[in-house]
N, C-alpha and C. Protein backbone atom coordinates (compact mmCIF):
# COMPACT_ATOMS: atom_id res chain seq x y z
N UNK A 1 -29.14 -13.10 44.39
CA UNK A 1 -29.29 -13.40 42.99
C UNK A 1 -30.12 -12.30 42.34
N UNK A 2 -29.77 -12.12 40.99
CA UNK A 2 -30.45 -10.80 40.21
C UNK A 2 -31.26 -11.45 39.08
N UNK A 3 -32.41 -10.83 38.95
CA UNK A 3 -32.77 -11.22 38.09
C UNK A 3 -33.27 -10.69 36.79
N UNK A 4 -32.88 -10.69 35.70
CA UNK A 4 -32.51 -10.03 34.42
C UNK A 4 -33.72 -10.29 33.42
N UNK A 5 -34.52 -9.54 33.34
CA UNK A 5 -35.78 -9.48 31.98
C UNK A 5 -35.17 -9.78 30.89
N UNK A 6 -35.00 -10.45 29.58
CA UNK A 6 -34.86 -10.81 28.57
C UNK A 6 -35.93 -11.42 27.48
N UNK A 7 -35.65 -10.67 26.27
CA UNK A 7 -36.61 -10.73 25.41
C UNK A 7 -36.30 -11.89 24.55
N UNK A 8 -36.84 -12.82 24.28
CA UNK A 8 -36.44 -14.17 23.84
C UNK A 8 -35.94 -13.66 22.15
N UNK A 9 -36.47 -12.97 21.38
CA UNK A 9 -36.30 -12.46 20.22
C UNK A 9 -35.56 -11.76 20.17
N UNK A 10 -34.58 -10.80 21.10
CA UNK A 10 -34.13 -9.97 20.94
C UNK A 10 -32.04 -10.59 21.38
N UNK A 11 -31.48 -10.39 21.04
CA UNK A 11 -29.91 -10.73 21.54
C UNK A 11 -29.00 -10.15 22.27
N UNK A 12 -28.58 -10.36 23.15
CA UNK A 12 -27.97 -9.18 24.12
C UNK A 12 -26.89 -8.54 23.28
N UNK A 13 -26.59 -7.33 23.90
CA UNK A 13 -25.56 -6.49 23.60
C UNK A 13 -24.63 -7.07 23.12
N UNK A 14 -23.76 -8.05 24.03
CA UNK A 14 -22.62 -8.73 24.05
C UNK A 14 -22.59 -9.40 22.86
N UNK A 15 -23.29 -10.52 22.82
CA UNK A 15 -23.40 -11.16 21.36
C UNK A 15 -23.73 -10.65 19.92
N UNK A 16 -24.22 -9.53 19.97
CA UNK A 16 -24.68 -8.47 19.30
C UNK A 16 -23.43 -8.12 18.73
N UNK A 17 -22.69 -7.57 19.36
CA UNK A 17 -21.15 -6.65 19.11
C UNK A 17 -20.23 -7.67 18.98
N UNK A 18 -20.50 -8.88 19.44
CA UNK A 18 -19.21 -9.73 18.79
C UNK A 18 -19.44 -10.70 17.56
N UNK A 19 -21.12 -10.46 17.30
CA UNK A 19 -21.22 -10.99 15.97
C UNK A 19 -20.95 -9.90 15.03
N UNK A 20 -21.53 -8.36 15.37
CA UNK A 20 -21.05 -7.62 14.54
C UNK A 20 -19.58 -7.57 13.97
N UNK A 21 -18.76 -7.22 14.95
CA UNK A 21 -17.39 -7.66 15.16
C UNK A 21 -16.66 -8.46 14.24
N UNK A 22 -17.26 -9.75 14.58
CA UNK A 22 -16.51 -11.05 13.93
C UNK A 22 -16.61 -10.88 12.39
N UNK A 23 -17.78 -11.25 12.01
CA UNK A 23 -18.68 -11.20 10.76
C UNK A 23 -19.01 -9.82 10.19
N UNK A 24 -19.00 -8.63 10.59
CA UNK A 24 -18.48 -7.64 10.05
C UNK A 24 -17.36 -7.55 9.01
N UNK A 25 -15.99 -8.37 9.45
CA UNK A 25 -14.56 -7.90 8.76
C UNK A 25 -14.52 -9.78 8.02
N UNK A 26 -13.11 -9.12 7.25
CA UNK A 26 -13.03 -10.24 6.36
C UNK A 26 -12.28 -11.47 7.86
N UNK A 27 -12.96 -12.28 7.25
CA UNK A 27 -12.36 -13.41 8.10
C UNK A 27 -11.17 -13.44 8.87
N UNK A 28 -9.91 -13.45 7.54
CA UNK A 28 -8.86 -14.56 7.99
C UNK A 28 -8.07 -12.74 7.42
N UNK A 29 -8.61 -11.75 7.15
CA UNK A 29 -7.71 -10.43 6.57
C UNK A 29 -8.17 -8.86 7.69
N UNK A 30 -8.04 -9.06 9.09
CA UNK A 30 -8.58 -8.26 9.87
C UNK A 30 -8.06 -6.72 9.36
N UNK A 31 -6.65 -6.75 9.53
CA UNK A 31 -6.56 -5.40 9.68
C UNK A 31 -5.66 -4.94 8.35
N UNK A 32 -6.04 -5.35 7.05
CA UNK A 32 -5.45 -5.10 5.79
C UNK A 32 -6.06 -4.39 5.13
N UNK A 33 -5.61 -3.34 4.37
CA UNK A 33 -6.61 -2.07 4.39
C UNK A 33 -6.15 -2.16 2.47
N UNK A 34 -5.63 -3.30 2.10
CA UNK A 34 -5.32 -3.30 0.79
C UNK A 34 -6.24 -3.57 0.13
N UNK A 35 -7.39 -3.02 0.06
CA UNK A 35 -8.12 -3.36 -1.03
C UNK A 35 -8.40 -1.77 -1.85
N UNK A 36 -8.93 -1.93 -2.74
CA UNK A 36 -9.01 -0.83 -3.64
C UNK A 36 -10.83 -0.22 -3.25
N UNK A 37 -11.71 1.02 -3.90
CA UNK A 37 -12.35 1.36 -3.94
C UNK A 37 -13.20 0.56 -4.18
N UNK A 38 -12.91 -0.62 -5.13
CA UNK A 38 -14.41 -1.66 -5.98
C UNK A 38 -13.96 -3.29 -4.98
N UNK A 39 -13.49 -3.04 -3.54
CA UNK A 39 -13.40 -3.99 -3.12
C UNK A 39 -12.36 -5.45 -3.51
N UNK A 40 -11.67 -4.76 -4.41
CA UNK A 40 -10.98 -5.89 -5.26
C UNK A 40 -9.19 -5.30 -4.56
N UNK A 41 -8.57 -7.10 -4.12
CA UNK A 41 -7.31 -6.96 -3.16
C UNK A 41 -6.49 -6.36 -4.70
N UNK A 42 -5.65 -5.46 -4.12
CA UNK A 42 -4.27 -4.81 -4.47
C UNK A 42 -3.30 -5.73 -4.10
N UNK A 43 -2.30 -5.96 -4.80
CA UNK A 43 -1.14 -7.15 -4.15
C UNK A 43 -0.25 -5.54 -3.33
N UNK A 44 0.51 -6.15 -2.65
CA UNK A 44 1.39 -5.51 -1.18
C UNK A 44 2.77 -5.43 -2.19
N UNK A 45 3.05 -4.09 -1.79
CA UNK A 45 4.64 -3.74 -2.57
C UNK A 45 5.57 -3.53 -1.40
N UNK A 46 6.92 -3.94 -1.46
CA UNK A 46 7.57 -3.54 -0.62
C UNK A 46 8.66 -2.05 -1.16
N UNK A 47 9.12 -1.05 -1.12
CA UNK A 47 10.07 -0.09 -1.68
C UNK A 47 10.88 -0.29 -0.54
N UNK A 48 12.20 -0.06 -1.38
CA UNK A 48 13.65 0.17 -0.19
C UNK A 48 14.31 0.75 -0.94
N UNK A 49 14.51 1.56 -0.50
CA UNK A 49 16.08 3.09 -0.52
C UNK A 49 17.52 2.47 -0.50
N UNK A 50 18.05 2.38 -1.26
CA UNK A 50 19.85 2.30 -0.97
C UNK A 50 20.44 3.57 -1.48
N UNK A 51 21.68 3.50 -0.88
CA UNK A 51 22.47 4.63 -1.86
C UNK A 51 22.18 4.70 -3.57
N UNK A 52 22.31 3.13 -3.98
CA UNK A 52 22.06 3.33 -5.45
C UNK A 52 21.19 3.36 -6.25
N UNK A 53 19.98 2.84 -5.38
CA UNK A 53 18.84 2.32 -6.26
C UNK A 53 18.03 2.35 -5.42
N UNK A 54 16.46 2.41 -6.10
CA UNK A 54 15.47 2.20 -5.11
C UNK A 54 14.97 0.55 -5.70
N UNK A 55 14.76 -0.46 -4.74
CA UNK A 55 13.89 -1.57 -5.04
C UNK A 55 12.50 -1.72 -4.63
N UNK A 56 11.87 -2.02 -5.89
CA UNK A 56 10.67 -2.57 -5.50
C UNK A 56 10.21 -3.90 -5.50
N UNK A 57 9.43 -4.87 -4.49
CA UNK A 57 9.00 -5.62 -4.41
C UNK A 57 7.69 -5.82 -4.72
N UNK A 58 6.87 -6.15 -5.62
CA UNK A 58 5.02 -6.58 -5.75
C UNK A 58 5.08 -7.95 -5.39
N UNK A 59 3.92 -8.45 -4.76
CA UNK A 59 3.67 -10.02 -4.11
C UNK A 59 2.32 -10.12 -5.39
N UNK A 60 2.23 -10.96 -6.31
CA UNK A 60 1.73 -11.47 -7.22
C UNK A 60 1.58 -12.62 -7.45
N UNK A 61 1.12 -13.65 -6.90
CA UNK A 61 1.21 -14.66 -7.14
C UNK A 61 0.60 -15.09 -8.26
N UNK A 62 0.92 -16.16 -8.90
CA UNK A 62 -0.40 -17.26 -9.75
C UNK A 62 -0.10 -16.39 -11.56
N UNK A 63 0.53 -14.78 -11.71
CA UNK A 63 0.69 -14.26 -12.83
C UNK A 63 1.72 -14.82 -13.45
N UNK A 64 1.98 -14.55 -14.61
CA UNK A 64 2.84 -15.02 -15.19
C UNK A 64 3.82 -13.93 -16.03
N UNK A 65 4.90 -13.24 -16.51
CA UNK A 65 5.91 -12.06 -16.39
C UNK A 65 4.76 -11.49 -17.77
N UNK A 66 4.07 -12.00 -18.19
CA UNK A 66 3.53 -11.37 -19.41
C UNK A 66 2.32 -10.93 -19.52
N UNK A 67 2.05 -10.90 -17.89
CA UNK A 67 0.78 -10.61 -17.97
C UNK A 67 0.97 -9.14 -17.12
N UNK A 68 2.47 -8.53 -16.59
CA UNK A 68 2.64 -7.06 -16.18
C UNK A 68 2.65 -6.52 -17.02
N UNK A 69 2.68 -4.82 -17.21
CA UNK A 69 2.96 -3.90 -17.15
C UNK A 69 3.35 -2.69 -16.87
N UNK A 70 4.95 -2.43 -16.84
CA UNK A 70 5.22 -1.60 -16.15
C UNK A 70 5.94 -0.33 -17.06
N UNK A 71 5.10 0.76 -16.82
CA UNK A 71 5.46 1.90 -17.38
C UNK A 71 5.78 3.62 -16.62
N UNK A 72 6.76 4.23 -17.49
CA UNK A 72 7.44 5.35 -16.44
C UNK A 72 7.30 6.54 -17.22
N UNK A 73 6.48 7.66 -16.58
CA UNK A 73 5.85 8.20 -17.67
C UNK A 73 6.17 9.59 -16.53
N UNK A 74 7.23 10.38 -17.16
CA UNK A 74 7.86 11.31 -16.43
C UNK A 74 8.40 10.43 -15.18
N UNK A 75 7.89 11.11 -13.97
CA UNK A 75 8.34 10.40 -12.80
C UNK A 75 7.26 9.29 -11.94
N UNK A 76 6.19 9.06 -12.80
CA UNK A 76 5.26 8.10 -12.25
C UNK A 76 5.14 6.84 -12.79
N UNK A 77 5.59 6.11 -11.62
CA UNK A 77 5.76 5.01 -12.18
C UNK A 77 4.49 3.99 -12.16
N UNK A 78 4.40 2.84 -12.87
CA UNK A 78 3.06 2.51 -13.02
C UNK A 78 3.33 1.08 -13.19
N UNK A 79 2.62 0.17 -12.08
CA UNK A 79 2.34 -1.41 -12.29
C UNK A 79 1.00 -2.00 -12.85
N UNK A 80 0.99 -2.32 -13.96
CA UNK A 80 -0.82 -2.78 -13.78
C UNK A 80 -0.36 -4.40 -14.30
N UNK A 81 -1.50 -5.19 -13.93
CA UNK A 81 -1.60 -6.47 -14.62
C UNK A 81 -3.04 -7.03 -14.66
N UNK A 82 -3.27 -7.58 -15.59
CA UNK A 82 -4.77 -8.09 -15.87
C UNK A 82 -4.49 -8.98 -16.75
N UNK A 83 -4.78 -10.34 -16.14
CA UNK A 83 -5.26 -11.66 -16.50
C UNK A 83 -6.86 -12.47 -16.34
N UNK A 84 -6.74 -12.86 -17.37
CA UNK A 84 -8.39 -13.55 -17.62
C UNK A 84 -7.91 -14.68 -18.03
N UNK A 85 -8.80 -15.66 -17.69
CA UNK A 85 -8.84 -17.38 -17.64
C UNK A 85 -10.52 -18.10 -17.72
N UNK A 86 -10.22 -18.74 -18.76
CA UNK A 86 -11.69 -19.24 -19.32
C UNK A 86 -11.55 -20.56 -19.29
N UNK A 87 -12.61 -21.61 -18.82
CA UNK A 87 -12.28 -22.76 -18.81
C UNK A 87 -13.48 -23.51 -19.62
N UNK A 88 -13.60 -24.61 -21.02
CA UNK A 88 -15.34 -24.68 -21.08
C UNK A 88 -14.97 -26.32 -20.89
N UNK A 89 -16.25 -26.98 -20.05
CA UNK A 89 -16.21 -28.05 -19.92
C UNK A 89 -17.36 -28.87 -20.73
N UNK A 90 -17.36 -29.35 -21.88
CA UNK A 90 -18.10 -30.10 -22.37
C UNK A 90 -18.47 -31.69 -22.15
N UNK A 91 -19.84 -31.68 -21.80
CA UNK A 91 -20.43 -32.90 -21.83
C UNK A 91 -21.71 -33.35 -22.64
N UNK A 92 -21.42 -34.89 -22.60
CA UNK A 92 -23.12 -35.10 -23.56
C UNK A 92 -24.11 -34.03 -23.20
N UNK A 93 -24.44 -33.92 -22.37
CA UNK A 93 -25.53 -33.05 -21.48
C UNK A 93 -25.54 -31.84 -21.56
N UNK A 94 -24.61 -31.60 -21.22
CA UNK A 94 -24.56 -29.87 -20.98
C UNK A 94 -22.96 -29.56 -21.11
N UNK A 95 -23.64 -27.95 -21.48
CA UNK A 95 -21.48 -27.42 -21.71
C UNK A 95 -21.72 -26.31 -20.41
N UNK A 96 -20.75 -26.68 -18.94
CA UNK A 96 -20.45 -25.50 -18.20
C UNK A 96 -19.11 -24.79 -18.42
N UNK A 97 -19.23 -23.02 -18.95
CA UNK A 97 -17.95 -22.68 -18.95
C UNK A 97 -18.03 -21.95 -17.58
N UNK A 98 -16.32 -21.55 -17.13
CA UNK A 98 -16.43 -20.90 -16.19
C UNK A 98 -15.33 -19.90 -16.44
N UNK A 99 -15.21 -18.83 -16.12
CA UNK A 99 -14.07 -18.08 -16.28
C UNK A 99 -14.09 -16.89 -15.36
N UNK A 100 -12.68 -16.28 -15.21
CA UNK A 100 -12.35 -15.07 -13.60
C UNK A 100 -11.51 -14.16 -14.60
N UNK A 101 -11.52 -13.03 -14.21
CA UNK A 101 -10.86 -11.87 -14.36
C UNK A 101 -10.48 -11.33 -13.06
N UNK A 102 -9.08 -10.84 -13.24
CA UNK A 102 -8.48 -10.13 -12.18
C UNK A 102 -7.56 -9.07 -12.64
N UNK A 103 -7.40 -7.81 -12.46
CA UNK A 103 -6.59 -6.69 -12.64
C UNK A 103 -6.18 -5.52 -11.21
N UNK A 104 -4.92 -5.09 -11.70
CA UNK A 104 -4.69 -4.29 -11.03
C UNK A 104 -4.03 -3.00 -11.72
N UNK A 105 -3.81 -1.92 -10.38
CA UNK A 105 -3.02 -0.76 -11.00
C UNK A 105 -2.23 -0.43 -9.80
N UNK A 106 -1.06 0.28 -9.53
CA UNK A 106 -0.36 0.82 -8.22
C UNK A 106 0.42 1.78 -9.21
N UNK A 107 0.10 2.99 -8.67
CA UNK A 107 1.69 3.87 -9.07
C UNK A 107 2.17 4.33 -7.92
N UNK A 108 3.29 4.94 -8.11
CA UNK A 108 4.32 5.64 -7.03
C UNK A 108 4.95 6.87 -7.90
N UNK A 109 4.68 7.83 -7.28
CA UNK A 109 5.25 9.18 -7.69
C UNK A 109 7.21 9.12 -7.26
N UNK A 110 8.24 9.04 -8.05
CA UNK A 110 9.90 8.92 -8.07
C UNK A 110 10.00 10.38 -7.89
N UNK A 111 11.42 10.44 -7.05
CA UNK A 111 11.61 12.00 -6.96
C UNK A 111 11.89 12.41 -7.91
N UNK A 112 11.49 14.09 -8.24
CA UNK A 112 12.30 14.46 -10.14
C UNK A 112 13.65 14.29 -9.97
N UNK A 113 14.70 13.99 -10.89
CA UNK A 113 15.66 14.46 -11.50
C UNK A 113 16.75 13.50 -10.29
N UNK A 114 16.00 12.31 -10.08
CA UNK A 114 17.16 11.00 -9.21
C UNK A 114 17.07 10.08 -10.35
N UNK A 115 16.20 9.80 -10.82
CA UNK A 115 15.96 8.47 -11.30
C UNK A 115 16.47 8.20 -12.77
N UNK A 116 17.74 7.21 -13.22
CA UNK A 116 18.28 6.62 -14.28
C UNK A 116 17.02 6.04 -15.03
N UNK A 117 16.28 6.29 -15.82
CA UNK A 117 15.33 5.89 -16.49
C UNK A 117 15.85 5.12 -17.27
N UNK A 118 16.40 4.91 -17.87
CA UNK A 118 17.47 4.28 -19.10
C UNK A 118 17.80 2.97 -18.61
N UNK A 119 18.08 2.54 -17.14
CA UNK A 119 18.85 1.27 -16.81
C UNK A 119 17.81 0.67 -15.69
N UNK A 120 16.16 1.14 -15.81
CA UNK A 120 14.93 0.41 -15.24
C UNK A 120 15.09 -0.57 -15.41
N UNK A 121 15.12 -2.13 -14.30
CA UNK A 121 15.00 -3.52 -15.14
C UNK A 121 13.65 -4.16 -13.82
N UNK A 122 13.51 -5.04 -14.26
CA UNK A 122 12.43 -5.87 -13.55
C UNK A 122 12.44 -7.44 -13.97
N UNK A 123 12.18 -8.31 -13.00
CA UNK A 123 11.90 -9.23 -13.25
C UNK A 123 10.78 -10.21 -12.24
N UNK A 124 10.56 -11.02 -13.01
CA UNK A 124 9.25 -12.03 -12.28
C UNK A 124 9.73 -13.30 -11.74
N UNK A 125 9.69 -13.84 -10.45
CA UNK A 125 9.74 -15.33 -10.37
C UNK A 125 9.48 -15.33 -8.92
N UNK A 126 9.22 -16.47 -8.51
CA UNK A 126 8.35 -17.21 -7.57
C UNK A 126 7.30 -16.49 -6.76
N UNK A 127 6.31 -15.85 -7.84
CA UNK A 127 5.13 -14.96 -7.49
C UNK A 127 6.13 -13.37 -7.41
N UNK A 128 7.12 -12.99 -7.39
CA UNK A 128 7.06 -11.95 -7.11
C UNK A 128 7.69 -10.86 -8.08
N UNK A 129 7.15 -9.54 -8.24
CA UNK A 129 7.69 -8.71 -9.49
C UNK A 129 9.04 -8.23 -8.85
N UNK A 130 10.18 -7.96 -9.01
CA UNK A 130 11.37 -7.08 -8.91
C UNK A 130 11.21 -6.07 -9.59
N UNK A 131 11.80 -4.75 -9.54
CA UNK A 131 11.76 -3.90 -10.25
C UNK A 131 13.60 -2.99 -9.24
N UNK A 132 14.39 -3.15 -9.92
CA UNK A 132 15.52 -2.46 -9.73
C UNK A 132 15.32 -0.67 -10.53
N UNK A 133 15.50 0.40 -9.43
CA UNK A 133 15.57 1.60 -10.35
C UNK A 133 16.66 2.25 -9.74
N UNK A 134 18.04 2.33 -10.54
CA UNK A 134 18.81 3.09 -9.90
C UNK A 134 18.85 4.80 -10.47
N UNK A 135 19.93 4.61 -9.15
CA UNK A 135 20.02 6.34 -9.26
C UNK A 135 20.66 7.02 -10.61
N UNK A 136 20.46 8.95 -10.85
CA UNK A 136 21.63 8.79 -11.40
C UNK A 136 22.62 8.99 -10.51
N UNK A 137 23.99 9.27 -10.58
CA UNK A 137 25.29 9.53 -10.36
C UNK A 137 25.36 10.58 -9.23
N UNK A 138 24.84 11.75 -10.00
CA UNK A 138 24.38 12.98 -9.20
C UNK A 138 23.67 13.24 -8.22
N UNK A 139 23.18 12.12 -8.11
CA UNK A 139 21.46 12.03 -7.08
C UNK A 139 22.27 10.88 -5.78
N UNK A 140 23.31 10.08 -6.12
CA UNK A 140 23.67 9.03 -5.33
C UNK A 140 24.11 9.59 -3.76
N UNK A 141 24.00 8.82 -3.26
CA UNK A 141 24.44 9.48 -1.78
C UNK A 141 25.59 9.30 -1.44
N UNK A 142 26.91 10.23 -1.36
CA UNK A 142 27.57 10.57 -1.05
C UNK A 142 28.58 9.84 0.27
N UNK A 143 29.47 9.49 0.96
CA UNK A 143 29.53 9.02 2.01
C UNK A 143 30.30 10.91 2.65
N UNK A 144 29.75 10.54 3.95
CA UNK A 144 30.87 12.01 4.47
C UNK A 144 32.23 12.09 4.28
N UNK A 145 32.30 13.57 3.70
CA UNK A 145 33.52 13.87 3.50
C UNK A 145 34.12 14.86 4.78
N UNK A 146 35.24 13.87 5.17
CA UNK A 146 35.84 14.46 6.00
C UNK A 146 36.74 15.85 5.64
N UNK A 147 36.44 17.17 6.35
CA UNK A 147 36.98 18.55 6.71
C UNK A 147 38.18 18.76 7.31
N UNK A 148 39.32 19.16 7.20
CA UNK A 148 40.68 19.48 7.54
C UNK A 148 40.32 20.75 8.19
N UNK A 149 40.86 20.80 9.79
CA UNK A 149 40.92 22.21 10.50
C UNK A 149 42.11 22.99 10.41
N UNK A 150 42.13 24.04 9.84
CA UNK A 150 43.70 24.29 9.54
C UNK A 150 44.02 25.38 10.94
């Protein structure tokens, strides 16, 4: 049997590094790196490539279609939304108000001289933004054209 000096005040290594560990990171969001500079979550976009169009997906929940903005300013495209909600509760006694603000921003740089600017559409429903951007014509991808060996 070994026997190990321990400082009643002091915590071993082990517990040390797995409280750091645990309680260090966000709880229930270990390895999500979506937050912005001021600590405040970015919602998660999905982009997908087709021949015709590029789609975008934003996960937004709880907004409502009037509280986006989406603007295309050359080839940068731009999501922001900012909603504020004030609630005041009056009683004989006392009035508690309470109210939250939340905003965001995401752009994405479009390649030059693909993108139909003219036929941009988007829409909002069950938390999530759509944003359809097709190609133009010229920019579309092609299927292979088969070569004759003469």
């Amino acid at each position: 049997m070994n026997l190990i000096k321990r400082n009643a005040n002091q915590q071993s290594g082990l517990s040390r590094m797995f409280f750091d560990d645990v309680f260090g990171r966000e709880l229930f969001n270990w390895e999500n790196n979506n937050f912005s500079t001021t600590s405040t979550t970015l919602p998660s976009v999905n982009i997908k490539e087709t021949a015709d169009h590029y789609e975008v997906e934003v996960a937004a929940p709880g907004l409502d279609k009037n509280d986006f903005k989406v603007t295309l300013d050359g080839n940068l495209l731009t999501i922001s939304s900012e909603k504020e909600n004030k609630q005041t509760y009056e009683q004989e006694n006392f009035t508690r108000r309470e109210f939250s603000y939340q905003s965001f921003q995401r752009s994405f740089e479009l390649p030059k001289n693909v993108v139909d600017e003219e036929n941009i559409s988007a829409r909002y429903e069950n938390g999530l933004l759509y944003l359809s951007i097709p190609k133009k014509e010229e920019a579309k991808q092609k299927p292979p054209r088969m070569i004759e060996i003469a």
